[in-house]
PDB file of N, CA and C in Angstrom:
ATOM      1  N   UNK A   1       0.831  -1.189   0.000  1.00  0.00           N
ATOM      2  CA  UNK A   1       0.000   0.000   0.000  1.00  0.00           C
ATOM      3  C   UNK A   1       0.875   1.251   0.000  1.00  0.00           C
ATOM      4  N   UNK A   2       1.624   1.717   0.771  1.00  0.00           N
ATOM      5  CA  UNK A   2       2.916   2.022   0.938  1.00  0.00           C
ATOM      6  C   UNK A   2       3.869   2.640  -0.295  1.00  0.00           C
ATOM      7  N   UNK A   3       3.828   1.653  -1.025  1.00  0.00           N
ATOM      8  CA  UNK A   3       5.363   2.245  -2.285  1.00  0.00           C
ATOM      9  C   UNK A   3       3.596   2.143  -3.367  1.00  0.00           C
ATOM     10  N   UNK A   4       2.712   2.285  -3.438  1.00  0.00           N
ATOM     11  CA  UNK A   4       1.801   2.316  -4.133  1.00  0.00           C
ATOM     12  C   UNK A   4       1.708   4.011  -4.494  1.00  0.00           C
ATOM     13  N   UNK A   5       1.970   4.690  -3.468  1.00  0.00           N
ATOM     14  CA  UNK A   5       2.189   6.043  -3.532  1.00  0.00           C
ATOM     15  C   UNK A   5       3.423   6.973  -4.434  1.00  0.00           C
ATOM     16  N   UNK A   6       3.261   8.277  -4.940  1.00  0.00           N
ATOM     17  CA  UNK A   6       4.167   8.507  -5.767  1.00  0.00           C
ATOM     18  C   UNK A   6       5.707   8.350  -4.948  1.00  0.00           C
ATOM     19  N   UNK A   7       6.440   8.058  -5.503  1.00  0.00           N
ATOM     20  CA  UNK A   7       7.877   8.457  -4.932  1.00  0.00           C
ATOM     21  C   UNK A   7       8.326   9.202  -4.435  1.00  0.00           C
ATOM     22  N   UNK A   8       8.326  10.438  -4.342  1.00  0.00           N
ATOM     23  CA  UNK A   8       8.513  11.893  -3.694  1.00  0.00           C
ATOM     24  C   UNK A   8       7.503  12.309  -2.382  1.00  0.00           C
ATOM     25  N   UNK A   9       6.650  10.847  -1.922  1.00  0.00           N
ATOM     26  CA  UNK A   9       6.110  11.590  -0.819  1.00  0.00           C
ATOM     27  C   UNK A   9       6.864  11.166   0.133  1.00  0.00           C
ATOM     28  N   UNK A  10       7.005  11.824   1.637  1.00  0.00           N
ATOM     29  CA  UNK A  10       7.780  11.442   2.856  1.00  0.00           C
ATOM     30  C   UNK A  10       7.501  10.277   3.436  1.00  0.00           C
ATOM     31  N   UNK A  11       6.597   9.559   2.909  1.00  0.00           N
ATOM     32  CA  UNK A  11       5.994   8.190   3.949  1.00  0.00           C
ATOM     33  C   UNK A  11       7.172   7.191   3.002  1.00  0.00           C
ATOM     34  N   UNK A  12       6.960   7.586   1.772  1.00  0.00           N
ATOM     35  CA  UNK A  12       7.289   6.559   0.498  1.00  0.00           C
ATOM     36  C   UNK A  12       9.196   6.436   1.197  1.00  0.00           C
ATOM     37  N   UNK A  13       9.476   8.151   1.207  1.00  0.00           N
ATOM     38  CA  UNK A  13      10.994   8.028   1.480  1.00  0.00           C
ATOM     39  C   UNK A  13      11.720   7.481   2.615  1.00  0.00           C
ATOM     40  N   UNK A  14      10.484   7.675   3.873  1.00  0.00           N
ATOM     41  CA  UNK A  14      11.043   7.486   5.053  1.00  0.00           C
ATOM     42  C   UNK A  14      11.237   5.453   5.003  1.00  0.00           C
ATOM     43  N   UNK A  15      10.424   5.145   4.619  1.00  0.00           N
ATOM     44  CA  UNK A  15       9.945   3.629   4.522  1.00  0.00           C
ATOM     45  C   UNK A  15      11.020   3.214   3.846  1.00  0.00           C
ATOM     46  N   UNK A  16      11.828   3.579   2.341  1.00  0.00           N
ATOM     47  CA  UNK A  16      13.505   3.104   1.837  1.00  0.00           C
ATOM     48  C   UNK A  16      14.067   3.231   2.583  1.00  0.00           C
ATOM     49  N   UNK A  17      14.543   4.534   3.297  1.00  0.00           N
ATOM     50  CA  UNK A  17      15.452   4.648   4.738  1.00  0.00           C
ATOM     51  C   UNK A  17      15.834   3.502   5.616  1.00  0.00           C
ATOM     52  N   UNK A  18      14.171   3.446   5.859  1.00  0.00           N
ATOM     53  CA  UNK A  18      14.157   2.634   7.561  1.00  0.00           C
ATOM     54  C   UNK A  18      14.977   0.862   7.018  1.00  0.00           C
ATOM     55  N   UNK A  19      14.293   0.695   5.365  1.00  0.00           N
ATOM     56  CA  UNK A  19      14.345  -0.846   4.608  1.00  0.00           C
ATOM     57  C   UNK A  19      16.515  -0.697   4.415  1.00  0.00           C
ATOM     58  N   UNK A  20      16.297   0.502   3.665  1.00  0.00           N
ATOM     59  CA  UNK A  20      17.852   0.404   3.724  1.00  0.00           C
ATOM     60  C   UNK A  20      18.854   0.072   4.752  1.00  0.00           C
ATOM     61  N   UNK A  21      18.789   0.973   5.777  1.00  0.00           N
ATOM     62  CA  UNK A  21      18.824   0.596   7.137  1.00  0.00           C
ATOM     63  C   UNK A  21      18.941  -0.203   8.322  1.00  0.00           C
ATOM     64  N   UNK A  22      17.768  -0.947   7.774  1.00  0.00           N
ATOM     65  CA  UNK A  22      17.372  -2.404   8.598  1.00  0.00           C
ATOM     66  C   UNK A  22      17.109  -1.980  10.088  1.00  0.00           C
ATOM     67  N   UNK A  23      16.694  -0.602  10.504  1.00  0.00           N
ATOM     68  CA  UNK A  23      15.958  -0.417  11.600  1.00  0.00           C
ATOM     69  C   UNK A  23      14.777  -0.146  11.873  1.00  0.00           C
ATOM     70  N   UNK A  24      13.934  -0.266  12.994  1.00  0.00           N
ATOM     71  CA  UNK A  24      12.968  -0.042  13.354  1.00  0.00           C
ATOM     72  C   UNK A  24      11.991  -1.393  12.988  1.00  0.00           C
ATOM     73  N   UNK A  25      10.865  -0.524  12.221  1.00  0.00           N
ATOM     74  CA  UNK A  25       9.966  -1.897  11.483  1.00  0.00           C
ATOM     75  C   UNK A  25      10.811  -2.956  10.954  1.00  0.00           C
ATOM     76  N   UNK A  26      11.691  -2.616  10.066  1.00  0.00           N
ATOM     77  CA  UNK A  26      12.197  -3.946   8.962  1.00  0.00           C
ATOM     78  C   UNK A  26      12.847  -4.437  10.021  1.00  0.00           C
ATOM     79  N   UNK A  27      13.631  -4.045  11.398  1.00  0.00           N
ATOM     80  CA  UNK A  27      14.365  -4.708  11.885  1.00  0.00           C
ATOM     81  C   UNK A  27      13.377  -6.157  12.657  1.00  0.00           C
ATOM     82  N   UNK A  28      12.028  -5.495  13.062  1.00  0.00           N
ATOM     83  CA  UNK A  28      11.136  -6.244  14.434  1.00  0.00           C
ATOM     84  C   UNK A  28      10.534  -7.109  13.227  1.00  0.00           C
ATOM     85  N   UNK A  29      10.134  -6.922  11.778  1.00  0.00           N
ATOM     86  CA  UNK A  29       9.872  -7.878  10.901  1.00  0.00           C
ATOM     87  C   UNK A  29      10.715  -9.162  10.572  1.00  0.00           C
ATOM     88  N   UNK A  30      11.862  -8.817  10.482  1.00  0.00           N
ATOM     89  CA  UNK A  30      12.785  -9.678  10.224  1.00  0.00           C
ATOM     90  C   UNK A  30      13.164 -10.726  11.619  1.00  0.00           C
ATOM     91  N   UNK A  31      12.521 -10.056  12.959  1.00  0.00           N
ATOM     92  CA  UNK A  31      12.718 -10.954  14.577  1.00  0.00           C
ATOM     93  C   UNK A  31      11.507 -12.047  14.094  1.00  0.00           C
ATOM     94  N   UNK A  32      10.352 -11.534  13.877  1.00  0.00           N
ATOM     95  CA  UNK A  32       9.151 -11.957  13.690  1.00  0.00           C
ATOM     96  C   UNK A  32       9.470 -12.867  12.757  1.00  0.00           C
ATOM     97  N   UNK A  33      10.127 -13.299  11.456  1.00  0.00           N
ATOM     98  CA  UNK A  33       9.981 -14.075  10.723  1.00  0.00           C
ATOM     99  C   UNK A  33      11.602 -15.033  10.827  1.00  0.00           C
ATOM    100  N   UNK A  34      11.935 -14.679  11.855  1.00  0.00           N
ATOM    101  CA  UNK A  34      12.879 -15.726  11.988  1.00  0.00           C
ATOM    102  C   UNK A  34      12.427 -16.272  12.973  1.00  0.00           C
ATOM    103  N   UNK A  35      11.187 -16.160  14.302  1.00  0.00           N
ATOM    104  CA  UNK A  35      10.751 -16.762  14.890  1.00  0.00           C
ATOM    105  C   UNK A  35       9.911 -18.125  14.314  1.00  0.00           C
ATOM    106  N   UNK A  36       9.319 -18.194  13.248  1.00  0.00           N
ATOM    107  CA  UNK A  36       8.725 -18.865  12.633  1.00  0.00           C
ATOM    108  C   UNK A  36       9.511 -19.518  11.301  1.00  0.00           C
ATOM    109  N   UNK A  37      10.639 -18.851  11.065  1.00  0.00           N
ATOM    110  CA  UNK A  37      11.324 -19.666  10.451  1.00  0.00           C
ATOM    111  C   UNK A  37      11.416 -19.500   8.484  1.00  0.00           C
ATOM    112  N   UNK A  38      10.972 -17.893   8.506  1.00  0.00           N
ATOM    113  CA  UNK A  38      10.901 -17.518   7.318  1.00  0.00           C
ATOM    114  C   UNK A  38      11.575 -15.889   6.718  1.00  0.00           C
ATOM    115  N   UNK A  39      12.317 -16.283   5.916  1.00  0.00           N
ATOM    116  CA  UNK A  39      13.589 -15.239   5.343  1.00  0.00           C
ATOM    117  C   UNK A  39      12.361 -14.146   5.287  1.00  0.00           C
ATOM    118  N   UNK A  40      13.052 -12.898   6.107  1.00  0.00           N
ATOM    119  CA  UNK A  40      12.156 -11.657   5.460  1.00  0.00           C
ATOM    120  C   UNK A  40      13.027 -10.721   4.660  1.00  0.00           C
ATOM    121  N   UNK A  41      13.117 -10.112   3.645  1.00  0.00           N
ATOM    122  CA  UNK A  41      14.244  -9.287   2.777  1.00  0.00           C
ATOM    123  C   UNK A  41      12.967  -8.551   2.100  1.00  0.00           C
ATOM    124  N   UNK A  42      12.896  -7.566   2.779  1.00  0.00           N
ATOM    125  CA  UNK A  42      12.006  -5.900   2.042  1.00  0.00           C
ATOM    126  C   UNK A  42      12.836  -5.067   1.339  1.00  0.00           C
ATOM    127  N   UNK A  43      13.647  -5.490   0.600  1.00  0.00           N
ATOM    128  CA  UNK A  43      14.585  -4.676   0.272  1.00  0.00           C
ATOM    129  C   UNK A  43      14.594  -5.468  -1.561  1.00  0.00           C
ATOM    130  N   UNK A  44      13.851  -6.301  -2.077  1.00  0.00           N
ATOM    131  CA  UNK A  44      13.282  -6.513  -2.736  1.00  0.00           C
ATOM    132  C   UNK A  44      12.140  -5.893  -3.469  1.00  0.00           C
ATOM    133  N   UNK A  45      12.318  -5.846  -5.013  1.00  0.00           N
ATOM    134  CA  UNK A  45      11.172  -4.483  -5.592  1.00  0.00           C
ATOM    135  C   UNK A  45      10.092  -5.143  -5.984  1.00  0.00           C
ATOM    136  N   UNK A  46       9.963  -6.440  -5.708  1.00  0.00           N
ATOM    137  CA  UNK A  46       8.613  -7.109  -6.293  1.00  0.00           C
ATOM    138  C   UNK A  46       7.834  -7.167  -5.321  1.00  0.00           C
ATOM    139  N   UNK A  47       6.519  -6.001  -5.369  1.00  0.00           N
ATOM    140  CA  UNK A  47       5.623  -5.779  -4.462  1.00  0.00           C
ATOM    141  C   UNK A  47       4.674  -7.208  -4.015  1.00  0.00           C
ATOM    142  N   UNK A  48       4.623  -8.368  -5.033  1.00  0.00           N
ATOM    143  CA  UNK A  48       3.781  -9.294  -4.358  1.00  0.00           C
ATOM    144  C   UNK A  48       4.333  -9.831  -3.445  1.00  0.00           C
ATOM    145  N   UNK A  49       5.903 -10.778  -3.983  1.00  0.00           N
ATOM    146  CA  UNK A  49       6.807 -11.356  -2.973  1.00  0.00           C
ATOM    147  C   UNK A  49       6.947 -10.669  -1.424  1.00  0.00           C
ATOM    148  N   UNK A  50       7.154  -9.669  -1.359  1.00  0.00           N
ATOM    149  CA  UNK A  50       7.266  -8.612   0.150  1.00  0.00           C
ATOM    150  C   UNK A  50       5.794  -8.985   0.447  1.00  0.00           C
ATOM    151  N   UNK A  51       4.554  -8.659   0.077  1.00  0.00           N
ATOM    152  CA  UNK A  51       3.419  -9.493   0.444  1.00  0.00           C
ATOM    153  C   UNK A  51       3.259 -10.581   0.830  1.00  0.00           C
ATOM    154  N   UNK A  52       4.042 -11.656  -0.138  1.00  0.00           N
ATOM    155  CA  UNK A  52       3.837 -12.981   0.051  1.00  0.00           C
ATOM    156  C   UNK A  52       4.374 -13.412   1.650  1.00  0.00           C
ATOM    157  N   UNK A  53       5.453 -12.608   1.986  1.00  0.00           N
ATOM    158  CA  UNK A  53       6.762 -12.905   2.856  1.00  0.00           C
ATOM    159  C   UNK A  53       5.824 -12.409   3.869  1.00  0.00           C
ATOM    160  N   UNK A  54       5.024 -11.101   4.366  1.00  0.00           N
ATOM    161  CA  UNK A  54       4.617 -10.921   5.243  1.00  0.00           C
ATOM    162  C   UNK A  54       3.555 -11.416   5.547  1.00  0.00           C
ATOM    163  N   UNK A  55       2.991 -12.110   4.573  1.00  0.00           N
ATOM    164  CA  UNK A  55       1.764 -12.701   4.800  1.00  0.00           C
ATOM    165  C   UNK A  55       1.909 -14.256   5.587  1.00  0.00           C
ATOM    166  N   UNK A  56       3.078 -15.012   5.194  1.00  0.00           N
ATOM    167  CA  UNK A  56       3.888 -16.156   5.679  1.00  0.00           C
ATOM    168  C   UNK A  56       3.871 -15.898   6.774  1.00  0.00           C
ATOM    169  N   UNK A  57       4.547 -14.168   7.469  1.00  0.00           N
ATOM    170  CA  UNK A  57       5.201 -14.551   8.964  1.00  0.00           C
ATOM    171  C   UNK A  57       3.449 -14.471   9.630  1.00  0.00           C
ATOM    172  N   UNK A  58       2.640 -13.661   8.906  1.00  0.00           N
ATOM    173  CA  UNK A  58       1.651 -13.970   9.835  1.00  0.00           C
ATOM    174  C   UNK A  58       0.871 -15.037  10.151  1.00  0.00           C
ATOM    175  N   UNK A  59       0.990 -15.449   8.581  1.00  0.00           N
ATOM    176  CA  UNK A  59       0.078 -17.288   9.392  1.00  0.00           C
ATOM    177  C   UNK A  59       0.882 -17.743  10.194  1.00  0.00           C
ATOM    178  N   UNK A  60       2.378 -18.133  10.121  1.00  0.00           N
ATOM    179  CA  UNK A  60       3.404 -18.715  10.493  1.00  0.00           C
ATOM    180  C   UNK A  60       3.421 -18.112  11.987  1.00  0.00           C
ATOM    181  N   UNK A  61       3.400 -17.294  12.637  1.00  0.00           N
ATOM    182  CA  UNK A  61       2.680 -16.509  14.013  1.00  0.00           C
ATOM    183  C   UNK A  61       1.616 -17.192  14.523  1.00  0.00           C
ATOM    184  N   UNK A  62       0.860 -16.909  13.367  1.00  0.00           N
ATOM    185  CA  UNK A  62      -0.419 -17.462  14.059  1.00  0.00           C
ATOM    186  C   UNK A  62      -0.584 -19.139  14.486  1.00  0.00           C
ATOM    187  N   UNK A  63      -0.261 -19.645  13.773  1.00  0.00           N
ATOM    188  CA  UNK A  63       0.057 -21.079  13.500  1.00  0.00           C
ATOM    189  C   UNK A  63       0.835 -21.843  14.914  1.00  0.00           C
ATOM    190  N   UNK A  64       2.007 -20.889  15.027  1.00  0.00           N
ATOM    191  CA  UNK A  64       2.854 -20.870  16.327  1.00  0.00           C
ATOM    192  C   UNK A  64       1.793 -20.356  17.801  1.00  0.00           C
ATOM    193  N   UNK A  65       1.276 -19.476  17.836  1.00  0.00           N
ATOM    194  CA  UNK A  65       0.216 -19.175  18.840  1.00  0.00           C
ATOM    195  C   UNK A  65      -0.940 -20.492  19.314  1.00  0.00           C
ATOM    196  N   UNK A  66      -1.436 -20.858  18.127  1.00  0.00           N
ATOM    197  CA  UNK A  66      -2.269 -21.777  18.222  1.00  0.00           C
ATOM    198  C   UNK A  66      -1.435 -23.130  18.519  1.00  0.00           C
ATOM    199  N   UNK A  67      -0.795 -23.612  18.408  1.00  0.00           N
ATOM    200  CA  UNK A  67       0.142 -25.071  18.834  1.00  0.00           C
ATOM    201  C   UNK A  67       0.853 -24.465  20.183  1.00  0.00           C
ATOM    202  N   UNK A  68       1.143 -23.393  20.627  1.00  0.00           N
ATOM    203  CA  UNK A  68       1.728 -23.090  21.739  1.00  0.00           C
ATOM    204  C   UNK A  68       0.135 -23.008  22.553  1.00  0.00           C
ATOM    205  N   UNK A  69      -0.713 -22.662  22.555  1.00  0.00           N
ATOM    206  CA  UNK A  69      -1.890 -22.294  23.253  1.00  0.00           C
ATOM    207  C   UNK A  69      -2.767 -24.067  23.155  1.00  0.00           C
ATOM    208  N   UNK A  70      -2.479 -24.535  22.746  1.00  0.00           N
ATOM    209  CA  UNK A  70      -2.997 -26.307  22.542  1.00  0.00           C
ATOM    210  C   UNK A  70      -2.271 -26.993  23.216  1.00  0.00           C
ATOM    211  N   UNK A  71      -0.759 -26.694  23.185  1.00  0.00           N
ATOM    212  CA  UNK A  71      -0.021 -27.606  24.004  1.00  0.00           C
ATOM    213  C   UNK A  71       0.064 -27.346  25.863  1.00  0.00           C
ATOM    214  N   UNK A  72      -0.518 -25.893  25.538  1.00  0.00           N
ATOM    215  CA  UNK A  72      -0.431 -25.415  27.164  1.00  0.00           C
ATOM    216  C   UNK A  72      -1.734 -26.207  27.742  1.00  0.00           C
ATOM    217  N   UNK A  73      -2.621 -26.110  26.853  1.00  0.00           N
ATOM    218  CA  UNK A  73      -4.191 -27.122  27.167  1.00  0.00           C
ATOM    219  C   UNK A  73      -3.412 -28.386  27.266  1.00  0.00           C
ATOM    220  N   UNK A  74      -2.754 -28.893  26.696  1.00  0.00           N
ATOM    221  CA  UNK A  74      -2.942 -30.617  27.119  1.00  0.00           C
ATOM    222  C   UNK A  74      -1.983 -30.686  28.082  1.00  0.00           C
ATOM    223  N   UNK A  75      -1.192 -29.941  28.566  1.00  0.00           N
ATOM    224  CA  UNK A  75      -0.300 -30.180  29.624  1.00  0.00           C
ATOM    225  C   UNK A  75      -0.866 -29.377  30.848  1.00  0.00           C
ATOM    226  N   UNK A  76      -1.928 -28.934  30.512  1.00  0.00           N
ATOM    227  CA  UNK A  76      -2.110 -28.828  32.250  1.00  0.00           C
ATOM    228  C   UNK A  76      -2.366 -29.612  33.011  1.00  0.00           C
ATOM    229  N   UNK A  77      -1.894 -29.010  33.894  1.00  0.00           N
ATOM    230  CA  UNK A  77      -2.540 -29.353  35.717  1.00  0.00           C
ATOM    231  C   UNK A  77      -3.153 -29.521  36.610  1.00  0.00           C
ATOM    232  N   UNK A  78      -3.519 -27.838  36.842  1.00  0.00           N
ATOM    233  CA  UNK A  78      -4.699 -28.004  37.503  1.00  0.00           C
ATOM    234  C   UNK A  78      -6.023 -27.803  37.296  1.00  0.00           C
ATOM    235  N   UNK A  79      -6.310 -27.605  35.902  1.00  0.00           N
ATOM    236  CA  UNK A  79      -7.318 -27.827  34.672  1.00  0.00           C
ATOM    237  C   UNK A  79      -7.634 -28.829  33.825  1.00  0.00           C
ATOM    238  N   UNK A  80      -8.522 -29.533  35.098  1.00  0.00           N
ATOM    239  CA  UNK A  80      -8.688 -30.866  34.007  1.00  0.00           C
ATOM    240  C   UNK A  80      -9.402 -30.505  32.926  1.00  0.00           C
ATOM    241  N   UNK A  81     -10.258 -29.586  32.938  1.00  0.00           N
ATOM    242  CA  UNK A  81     -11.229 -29.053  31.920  1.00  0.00           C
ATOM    243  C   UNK A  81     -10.437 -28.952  30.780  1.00  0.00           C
ATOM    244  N   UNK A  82      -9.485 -28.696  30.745  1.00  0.00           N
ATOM    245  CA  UNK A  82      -8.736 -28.128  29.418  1.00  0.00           C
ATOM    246  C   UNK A  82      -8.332 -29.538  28.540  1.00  0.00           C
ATOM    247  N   UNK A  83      -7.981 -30.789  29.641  1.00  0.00           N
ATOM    248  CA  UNK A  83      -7.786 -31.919  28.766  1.00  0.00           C
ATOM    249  C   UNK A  83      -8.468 -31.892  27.513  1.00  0.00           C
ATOM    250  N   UNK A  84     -10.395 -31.866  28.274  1.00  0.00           N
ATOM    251  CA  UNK A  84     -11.165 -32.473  27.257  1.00  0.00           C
ATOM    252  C   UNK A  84     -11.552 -31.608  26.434  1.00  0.00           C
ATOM    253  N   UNK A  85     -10.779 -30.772  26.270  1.00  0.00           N
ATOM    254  CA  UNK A  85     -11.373 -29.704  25.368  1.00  0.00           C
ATOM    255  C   UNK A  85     -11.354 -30.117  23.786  1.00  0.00           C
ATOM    256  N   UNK A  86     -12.183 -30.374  22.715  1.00  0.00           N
ATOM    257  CA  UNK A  86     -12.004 -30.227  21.454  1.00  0.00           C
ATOM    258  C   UNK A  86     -11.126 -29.373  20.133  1.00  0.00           C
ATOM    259  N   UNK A  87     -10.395 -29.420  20.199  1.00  0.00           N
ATOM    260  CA  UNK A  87      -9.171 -28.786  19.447  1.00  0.00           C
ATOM    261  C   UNK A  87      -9.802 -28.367  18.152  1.00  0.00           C
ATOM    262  N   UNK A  88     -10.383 -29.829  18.192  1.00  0.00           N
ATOM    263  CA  UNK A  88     -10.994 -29.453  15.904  1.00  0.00           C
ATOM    264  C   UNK A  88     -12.496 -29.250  15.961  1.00  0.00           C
ATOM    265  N   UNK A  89     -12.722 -28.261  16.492  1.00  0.00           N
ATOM    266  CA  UNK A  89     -13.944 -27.397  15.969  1.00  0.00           C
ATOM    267  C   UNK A  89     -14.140 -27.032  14.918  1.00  0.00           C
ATOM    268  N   UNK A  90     -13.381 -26.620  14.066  1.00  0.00           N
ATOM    269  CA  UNK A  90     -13.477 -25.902  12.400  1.00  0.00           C
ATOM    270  C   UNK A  90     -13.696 -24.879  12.773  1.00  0.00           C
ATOM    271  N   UNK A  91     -15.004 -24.095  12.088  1.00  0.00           N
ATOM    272  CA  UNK A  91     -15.193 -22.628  11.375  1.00  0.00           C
ATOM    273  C   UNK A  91     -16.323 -22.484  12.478  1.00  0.00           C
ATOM    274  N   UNK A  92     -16.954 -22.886  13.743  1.00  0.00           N
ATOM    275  CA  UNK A  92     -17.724 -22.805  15.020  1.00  0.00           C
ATOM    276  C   UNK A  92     -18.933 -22.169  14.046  1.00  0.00           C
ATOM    277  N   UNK A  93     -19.082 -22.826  13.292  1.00  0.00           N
ATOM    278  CA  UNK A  93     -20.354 -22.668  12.494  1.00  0.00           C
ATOM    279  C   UNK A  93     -21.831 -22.359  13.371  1.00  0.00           C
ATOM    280  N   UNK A  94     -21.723 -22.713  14.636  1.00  0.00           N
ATOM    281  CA  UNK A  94     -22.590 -22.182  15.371  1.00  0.00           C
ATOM    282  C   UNK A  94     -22.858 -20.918  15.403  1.00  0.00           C
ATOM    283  N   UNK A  95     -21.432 -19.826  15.827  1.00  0.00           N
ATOM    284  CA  UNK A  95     -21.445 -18.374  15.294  1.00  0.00           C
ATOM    285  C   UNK A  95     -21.850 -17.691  14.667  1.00  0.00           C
ATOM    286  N   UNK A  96     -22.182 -18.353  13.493  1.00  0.00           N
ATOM    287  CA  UNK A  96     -22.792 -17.365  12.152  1.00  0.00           C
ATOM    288  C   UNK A  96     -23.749 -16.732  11.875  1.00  0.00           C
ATOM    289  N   UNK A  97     -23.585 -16.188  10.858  1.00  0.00           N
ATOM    290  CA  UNK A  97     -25.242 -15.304  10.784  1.00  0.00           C
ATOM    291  C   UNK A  97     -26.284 -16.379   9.820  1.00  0.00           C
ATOM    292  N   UNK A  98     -25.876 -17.349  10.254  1.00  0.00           N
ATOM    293  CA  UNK A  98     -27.012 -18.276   9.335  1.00  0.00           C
ATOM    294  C   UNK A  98     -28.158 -18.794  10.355  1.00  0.00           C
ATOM    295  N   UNK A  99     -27.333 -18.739  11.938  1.00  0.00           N
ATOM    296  CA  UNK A  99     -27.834 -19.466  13.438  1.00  0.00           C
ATOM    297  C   UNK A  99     -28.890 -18.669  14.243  1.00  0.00           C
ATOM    298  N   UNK A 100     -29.500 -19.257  14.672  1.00  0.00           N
ATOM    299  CA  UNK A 100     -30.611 -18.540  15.479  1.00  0.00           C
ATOM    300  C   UNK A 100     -30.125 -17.751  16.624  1.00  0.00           C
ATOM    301  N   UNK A 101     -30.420 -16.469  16.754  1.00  0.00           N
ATOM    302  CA  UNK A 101     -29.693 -16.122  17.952  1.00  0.00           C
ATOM    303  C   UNK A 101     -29.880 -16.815  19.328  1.00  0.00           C
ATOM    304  N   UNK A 102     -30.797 -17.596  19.161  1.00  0.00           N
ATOM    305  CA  UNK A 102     -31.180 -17.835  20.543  1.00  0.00           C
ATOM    306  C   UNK A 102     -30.204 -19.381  21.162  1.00  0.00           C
ATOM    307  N   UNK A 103     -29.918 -19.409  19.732  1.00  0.00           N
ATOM    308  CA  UNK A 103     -28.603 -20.436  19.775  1.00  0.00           C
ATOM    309  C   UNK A 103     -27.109 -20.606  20.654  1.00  0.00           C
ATOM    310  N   UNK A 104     -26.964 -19.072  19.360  1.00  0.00           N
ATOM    311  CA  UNK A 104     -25.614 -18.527  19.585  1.00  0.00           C
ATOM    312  C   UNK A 104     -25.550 -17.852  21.150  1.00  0.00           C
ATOM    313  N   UNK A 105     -26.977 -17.643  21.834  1.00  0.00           N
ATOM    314  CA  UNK A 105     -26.644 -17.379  23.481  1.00  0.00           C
ATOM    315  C   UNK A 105     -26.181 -18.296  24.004  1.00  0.00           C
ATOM    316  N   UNK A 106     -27.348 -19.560  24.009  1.00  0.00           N
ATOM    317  CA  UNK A 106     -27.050 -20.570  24.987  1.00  0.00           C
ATOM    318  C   UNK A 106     -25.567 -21.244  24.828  1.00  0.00           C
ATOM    319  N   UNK A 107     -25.377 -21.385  23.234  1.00  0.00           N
ATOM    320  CA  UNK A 107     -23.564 -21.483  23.097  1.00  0.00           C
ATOM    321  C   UNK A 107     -22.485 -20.902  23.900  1.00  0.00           C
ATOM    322  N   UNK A 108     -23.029 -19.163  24.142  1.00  0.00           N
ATOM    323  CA  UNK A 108     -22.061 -18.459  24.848  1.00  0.00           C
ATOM    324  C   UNK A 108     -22.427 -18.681  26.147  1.00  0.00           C
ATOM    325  N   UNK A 109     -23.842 -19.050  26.516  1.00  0.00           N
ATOM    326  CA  UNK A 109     -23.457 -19.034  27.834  1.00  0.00           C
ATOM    327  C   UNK A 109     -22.772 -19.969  28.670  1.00  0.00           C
ATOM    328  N   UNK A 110     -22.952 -21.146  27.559  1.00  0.00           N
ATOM    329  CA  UNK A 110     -22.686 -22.814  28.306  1.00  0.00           C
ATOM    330  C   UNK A 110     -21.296 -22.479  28.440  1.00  0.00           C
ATOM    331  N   UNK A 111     -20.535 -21.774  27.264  1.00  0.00           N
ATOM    332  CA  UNK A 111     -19.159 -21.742  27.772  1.00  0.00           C
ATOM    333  C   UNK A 111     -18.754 -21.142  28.462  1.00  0.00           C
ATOM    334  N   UNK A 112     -19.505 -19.869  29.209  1.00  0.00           N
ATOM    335  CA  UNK A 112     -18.517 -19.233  29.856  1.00  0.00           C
ATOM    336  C   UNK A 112     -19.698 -19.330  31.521  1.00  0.00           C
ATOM    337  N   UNK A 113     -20.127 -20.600  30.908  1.00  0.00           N
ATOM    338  CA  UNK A 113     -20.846 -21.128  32.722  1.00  0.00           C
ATOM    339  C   UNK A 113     -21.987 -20.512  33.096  1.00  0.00           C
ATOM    340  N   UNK A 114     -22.405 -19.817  32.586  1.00  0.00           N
ATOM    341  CA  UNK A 114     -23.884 -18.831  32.888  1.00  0.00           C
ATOM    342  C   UNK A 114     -24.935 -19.523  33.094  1.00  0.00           C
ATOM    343  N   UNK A 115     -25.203 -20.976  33.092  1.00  0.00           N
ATOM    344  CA  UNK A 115     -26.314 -21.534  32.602  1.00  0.00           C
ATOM    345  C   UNK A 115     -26.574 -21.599  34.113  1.00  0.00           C
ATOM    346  N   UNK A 116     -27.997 -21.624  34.492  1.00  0.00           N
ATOM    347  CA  UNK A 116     -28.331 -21.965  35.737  1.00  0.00           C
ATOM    348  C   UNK A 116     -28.892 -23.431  35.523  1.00  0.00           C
ATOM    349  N   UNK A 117     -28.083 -23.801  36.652  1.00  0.00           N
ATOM    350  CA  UNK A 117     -28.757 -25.874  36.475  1.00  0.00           C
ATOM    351  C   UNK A 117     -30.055 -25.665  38.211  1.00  0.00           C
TER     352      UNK A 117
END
């Protein structure tokens, strides 16, 4: 979005700087995608590839969040609740705007315990 702009504006110039550079953003981009295990180089003129690359570290983030946040569920302790928790829900198709609202309450409430027994 960024170098989409003419060349001569200050966002366009400051943004080569920082890429030339390798500080600031490009530097915390390049932490971010070696956490997950993917070359980041913005210093490349092919606007999809720099897309492609940032788009990687974010699934690749996300991907890492979700297996770190699953493995903390099956190794707990003092949460047995978390054992039995279902991992492969999919797309919680319950959520949607296709569902009755009166659905999507009792869904929210069962999970977060509201239900009076």
């Amino acid at each position: 979005k960024l170098f989409s702009l003419p060349q001569d504006r200050l966002p366009v110039i400051l943004a080569k700087e920082i890429i030339n550079k390798r500080i600031y953003w490009y530097q915390e981009w390049v932490k971010l995608g070696r956490k997950c295990g993917i070359t980041v180089d913005l210093r490349i003129e092919e606007r999809e590839r720099v897309a492609d690359q940032l788009r990687s570290v974010v699934e690749g983030l996300r991907t890492a969040w979700r297996a770190d946040c699953v493995g903390r569920a099956r190794t707990s302790l003092y949460n047995s609740q978390y054992l039995t928790l279902n991992i492969d829900l999919g797309d919680r198709s319950f959520l949607t705007d296709n569902t009755d609202i009166c659905i999507i309450s009792w869904a929210i409430k069962a999970r977060a315990e509201l239900v009076d027994l």
